[in-house]
C-alpha atoms as a PDB file:
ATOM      1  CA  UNK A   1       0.000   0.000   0.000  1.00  0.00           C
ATOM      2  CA  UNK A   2       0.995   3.425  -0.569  1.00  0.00           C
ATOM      3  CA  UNK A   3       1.098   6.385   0.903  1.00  0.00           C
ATOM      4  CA  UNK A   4      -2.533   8.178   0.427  1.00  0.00           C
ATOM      5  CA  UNK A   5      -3.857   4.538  -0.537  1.00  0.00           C
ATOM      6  CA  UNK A   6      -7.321   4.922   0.762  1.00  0.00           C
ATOM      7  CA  UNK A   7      -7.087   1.146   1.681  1.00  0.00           C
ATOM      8  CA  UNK A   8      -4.579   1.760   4.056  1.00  0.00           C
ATOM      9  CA  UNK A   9      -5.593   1.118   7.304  1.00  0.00           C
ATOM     10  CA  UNK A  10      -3.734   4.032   8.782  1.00  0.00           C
ATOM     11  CA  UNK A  11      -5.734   6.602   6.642  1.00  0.00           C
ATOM     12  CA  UNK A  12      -8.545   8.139   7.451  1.00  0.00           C
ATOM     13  CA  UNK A  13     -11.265   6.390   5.202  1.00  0.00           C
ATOM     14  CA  UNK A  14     -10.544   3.834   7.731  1.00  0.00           C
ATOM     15  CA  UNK A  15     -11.877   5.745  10.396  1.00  0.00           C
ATOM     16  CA  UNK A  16     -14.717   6.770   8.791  1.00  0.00           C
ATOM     17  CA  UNK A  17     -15.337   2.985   8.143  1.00  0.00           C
ATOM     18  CA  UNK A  18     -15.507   1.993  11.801  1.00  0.00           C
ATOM     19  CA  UNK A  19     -17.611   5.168  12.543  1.00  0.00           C
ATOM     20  CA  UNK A  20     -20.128   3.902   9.651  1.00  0.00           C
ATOM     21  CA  UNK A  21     -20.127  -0.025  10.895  1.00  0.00           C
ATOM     22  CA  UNK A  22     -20.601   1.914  14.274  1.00  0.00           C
ATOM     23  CA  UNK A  23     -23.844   3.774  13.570  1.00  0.00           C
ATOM     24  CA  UNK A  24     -24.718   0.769  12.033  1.00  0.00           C
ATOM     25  CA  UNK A  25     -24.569  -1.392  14.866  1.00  0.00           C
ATOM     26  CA  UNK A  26     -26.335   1.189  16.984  1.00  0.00           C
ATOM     27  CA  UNK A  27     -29.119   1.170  14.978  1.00  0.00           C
ATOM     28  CA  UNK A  28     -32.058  -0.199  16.587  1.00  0.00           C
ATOM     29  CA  UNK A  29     -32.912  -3.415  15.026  1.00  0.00           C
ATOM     30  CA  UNK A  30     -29.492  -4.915  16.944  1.00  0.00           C
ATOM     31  CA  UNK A  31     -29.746  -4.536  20.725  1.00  0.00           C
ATOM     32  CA  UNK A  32     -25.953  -5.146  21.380  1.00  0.00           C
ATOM     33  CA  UNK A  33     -23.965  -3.900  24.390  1.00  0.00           C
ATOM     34  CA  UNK A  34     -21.517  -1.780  24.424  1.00  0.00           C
ATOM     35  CA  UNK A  35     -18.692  -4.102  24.367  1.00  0.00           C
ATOM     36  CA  UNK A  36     -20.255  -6.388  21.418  1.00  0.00           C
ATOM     37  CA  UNK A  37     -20.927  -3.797  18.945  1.00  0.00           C
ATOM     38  CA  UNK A  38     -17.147  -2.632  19.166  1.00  0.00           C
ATOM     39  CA  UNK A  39     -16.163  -6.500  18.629  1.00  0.00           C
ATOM     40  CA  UNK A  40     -18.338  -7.064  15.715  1.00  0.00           C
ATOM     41  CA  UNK A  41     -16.956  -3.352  14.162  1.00  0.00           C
ATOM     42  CA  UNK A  42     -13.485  -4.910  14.337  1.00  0.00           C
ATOM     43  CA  UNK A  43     -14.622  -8.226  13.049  1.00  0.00           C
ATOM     44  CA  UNK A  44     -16.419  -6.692  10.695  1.00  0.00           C
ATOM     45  CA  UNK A  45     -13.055  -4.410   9.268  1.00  0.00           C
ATOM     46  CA  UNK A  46     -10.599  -6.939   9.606  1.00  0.00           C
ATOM     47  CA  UNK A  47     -12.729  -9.237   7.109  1.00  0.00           C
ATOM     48  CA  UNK A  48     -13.227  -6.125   4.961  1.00  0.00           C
ATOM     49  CA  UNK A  49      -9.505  -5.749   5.224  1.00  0.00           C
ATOM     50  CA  UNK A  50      -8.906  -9.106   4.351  1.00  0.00           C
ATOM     51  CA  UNK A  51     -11.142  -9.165   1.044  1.00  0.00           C
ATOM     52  CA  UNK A  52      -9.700  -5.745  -0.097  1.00  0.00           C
ATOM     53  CA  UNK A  53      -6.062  -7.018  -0.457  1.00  0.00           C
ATOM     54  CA  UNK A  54      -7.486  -9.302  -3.560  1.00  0.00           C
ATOM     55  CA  UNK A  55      -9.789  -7.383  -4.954  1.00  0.00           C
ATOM     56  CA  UNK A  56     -11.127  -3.341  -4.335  1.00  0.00           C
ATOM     57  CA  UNK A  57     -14.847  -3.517  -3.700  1.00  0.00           C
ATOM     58  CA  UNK A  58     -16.814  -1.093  -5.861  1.00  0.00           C
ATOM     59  CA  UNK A  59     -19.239  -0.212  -2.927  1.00  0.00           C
ATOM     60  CA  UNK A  60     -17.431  -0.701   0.116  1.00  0.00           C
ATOM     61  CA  UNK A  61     -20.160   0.934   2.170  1.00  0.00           C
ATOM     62  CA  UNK A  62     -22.572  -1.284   1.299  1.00  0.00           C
ATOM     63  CA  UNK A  63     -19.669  -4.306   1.645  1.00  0.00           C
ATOM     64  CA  UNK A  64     -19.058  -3.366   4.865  1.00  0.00           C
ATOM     65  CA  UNK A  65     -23.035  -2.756   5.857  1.00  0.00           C
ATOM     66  CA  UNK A  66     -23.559  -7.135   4.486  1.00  0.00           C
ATOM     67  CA  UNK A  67     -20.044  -7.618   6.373  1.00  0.00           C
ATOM     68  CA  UNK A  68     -21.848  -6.035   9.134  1.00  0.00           C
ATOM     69  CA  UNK A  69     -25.141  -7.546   9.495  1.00  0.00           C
ATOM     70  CA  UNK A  70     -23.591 -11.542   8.740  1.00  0.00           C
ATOM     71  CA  UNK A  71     -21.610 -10.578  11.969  1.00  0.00           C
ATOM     72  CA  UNK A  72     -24.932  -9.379  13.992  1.00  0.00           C
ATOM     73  CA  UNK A  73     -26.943 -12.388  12.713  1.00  0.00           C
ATOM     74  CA  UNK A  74     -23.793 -14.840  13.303  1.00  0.00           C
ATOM     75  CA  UNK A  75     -23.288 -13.299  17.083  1.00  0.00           C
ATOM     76  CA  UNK A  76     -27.611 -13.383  17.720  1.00  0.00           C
ATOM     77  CA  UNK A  77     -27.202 -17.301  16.780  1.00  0.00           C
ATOM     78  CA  UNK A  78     -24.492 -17.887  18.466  1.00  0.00           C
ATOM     79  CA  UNK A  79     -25.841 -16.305  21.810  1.00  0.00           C
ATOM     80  CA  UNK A  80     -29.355 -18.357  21.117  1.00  0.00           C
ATOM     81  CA  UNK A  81     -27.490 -21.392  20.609  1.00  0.00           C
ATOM     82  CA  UNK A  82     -26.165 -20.895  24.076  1.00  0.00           C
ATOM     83  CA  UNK A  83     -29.494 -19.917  25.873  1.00  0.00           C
ATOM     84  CA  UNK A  84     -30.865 -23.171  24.157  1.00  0.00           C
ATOM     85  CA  UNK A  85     -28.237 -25.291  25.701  1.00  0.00           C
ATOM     86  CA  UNK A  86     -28.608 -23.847  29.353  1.00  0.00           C
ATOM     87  CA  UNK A  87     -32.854 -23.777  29.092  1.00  0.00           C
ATOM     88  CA  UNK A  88     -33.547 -25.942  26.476  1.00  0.00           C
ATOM     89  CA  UNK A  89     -36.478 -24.189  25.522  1.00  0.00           C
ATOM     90  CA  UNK A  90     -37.953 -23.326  22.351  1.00  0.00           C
ATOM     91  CA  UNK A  91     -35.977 -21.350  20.318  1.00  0.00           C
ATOM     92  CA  UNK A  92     -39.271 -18.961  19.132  1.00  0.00           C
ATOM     93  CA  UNK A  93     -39.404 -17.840  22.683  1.00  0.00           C
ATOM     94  CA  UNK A  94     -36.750 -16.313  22.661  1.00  0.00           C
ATOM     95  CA  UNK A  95     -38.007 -13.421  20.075  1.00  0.00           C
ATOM     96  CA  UNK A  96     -40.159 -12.289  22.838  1.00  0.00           C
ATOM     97  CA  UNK A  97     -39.489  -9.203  24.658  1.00  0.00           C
ATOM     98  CA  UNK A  98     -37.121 -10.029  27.329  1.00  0.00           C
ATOM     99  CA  UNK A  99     -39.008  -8.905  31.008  1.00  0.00           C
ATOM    100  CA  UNK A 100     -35.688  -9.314  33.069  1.00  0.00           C
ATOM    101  CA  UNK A 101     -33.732  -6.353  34.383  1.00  0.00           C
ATOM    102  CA  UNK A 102     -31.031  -4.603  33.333  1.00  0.00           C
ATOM    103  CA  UNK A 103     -28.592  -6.277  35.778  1.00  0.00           C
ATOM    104  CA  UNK A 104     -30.067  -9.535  35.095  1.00  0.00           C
ATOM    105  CA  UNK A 105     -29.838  -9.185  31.998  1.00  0.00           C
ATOM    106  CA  UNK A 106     -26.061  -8.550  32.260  1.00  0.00           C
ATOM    107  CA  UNK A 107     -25.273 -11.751  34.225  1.00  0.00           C
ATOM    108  CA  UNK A 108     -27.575 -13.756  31.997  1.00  0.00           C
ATOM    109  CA  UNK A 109     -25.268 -12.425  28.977  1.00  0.00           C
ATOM    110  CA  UNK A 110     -21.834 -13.139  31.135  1.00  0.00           C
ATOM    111  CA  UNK A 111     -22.589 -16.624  31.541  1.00  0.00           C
ATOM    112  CA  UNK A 112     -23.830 -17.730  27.995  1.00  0.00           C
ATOM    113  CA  UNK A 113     -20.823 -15.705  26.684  1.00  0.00           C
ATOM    114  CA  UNK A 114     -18.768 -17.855  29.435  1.00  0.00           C
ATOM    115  CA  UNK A 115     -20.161 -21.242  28.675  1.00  0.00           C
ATOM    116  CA  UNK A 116     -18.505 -22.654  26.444  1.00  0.00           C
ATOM    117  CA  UNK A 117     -15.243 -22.389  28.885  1.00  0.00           C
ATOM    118  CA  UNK A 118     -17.392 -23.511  32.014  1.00  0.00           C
ATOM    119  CA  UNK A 119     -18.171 -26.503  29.432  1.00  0.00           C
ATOM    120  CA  UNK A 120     -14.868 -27.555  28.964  1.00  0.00           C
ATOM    121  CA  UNK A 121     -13.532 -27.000  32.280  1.00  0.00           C
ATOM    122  CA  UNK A 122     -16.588 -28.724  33.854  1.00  0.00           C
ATOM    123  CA  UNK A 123     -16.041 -31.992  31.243  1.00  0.00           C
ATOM    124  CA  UNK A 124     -12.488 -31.701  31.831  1.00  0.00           C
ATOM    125  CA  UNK A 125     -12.810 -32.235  35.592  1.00  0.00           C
ATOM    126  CA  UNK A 126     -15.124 -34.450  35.353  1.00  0.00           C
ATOM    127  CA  UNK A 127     -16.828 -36.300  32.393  1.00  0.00           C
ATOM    128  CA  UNK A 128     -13.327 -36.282  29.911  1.00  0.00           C
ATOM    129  CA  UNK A 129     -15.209 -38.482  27.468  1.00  0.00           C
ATOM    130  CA  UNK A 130     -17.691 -35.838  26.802  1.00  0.00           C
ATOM    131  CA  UNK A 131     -14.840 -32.970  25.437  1.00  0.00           C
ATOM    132  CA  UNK A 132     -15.341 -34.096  21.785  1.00  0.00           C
ATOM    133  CA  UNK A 133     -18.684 -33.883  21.890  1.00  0.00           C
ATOM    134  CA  UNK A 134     -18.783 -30.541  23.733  1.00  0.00           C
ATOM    135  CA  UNK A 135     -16.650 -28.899  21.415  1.00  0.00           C
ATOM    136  CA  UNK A 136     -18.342 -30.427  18.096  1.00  0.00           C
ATOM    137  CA  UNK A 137     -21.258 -28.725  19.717  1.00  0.00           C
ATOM    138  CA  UNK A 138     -19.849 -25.368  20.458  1.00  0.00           C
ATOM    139  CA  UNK A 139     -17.943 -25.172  17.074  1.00  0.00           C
ATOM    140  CA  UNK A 140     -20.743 -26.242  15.113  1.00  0.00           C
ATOM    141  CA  UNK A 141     -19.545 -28.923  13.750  1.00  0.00           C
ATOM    142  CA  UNK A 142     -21.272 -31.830  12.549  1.00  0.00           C
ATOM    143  CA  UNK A 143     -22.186 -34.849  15.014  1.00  0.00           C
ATOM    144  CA  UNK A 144     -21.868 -37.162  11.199  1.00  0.00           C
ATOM    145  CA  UNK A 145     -18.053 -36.152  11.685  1.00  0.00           C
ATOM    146  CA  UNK A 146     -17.533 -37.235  15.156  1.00  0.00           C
ATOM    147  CA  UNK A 147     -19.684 -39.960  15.144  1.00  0.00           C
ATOM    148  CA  UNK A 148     -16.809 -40.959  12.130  1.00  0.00           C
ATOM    149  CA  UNK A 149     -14.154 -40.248  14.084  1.00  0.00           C
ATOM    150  CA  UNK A 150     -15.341 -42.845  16.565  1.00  0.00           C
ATOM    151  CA  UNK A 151     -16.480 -45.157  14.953  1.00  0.00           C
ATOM    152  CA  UNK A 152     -19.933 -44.876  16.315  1.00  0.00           C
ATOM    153  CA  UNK A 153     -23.676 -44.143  14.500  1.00  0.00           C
ATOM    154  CA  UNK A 154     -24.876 -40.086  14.787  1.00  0.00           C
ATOM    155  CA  UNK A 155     -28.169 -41.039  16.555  1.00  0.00           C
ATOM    156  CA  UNK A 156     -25.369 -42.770  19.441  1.00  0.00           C
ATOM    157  CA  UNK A 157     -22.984 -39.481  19.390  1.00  0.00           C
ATOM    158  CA  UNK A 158     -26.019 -37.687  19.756  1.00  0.00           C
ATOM    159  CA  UNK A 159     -27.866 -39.028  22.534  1.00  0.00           C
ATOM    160  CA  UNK A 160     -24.534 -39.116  24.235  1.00  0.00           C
ATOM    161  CA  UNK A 161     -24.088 -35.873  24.196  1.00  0.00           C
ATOM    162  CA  UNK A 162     -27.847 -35.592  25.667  1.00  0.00           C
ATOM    163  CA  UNK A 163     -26.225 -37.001  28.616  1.00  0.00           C
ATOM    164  CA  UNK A 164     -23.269 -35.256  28.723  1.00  0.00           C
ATOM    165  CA  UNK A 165     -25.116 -31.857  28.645  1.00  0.00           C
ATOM    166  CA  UNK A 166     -27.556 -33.082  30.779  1.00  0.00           C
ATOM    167  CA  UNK A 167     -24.845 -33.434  33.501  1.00  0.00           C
ATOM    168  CA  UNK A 168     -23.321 -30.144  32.673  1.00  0.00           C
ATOM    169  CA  UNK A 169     -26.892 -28.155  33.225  1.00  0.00           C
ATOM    170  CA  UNK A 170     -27.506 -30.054  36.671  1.00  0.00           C
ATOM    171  CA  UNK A 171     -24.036 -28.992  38.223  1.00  0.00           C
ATOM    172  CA  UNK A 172     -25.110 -25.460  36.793  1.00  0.00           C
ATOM    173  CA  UNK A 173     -28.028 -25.500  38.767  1.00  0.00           C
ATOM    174  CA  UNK A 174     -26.258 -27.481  41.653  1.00  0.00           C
ATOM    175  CA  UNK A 175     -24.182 -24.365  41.819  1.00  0.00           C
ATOM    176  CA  UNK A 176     -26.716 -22.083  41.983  1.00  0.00           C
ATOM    177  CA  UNK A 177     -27.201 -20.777  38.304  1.00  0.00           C
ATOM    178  CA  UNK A 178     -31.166 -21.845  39.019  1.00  0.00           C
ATOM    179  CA  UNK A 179     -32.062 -18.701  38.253  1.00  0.00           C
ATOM    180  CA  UNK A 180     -30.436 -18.452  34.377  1.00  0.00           C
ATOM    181  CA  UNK A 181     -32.245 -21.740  34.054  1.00  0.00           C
ATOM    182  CA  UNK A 182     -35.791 -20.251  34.917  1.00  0.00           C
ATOM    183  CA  UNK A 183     -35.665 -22.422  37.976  1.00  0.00           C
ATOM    184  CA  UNK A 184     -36.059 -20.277  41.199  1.00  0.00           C
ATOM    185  CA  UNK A 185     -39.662 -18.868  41.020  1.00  0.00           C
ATOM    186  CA  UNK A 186     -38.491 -15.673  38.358  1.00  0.00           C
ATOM    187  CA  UNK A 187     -39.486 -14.918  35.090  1.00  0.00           C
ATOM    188  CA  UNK A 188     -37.365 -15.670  32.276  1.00  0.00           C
END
């Protein structure tokens, strides 16, 4: 890159990018905090950045708005992945206006963002055999895969890992995490 080059990430179109995926992420059809919106903005350069050194996109404000919004959508399913895992519940519910509190709201977010190392700690300690299958379940991956890798038929890897999460959500509420769970008389 040269000096001037637009494309650098020193110059100040650059700036004005992260101010635009900023406003964009405020808008109010994504309720993000704070501290997500300025992770998805970075995200959501650094793949701009990365598809720019091949090619110069003709409209990189709209680029960067799709960039943008795949981010959002990928972070929303991520998160209701998560809430799925700990409640189980239907995953239509959870379009519904949510009636807890702020700081609720805030612990609620800490601990899905958090599970996936409480996971793996918690099957490390104590259910070791259950680590693949937690981690083909927080990646995303496919259960065909791992039920490949061991030699074993999906439906089995499957309803193993029924168990295995089934263990992990009673010592969360064994611990006293009830109350993410719906479980101590509060809404939600």
């Amino acid at each position: 890159m040269s000096e001037g080059d637009s494309w650098d990430t020193r110059s100040p179109e650059w700036a004005k990018r992260l101010a635009f995926v900023r406003r964009v992420l405020s808008s109010s059809q994504y309720e993000l905090t704070a501290e997500d919106r300025e992770e998805l903005a970075q995200e959501a350069l650094v793949d701009l950045f990365e598809r720019s050194r091949s090619e110069r996109p003709h409209n990189p404000e709209g680029l960067l708005r799709t960039i943008v919004h795949r981010k959002a959508v990928d972070h929303f399913r991520a998160r209701a992945r998560w809430r799925r895992l700990i409640d189980g519940s239907d995953p239509a519910l959870h379009d519904a206006a949510d009636p807890d509190s702020t700081l609720s709201r805030a612990l609620r977010s800490g601990l899905l963002d958090s599970l996936p190392a409480i996971a793996q700690t918690y099957f490390e300690t104590h259910h070791p055999e259950c680590l693949p299958h937690a981690r083909t379940y927080f990646e995303g991956a496919a259960w065909k895969d791992l039920a490949a890798e061991k030699d074993l038929r999906v439906n089995t890897v499957i309803q193993q890992w029924t168990r295995c999460r089934a263990g992990l959500v009673a010592h969360l509420r064994s611990c006293g995490f009830g109350w993410v769970l719906g479980e101590d008389g509060r809404n939600g």
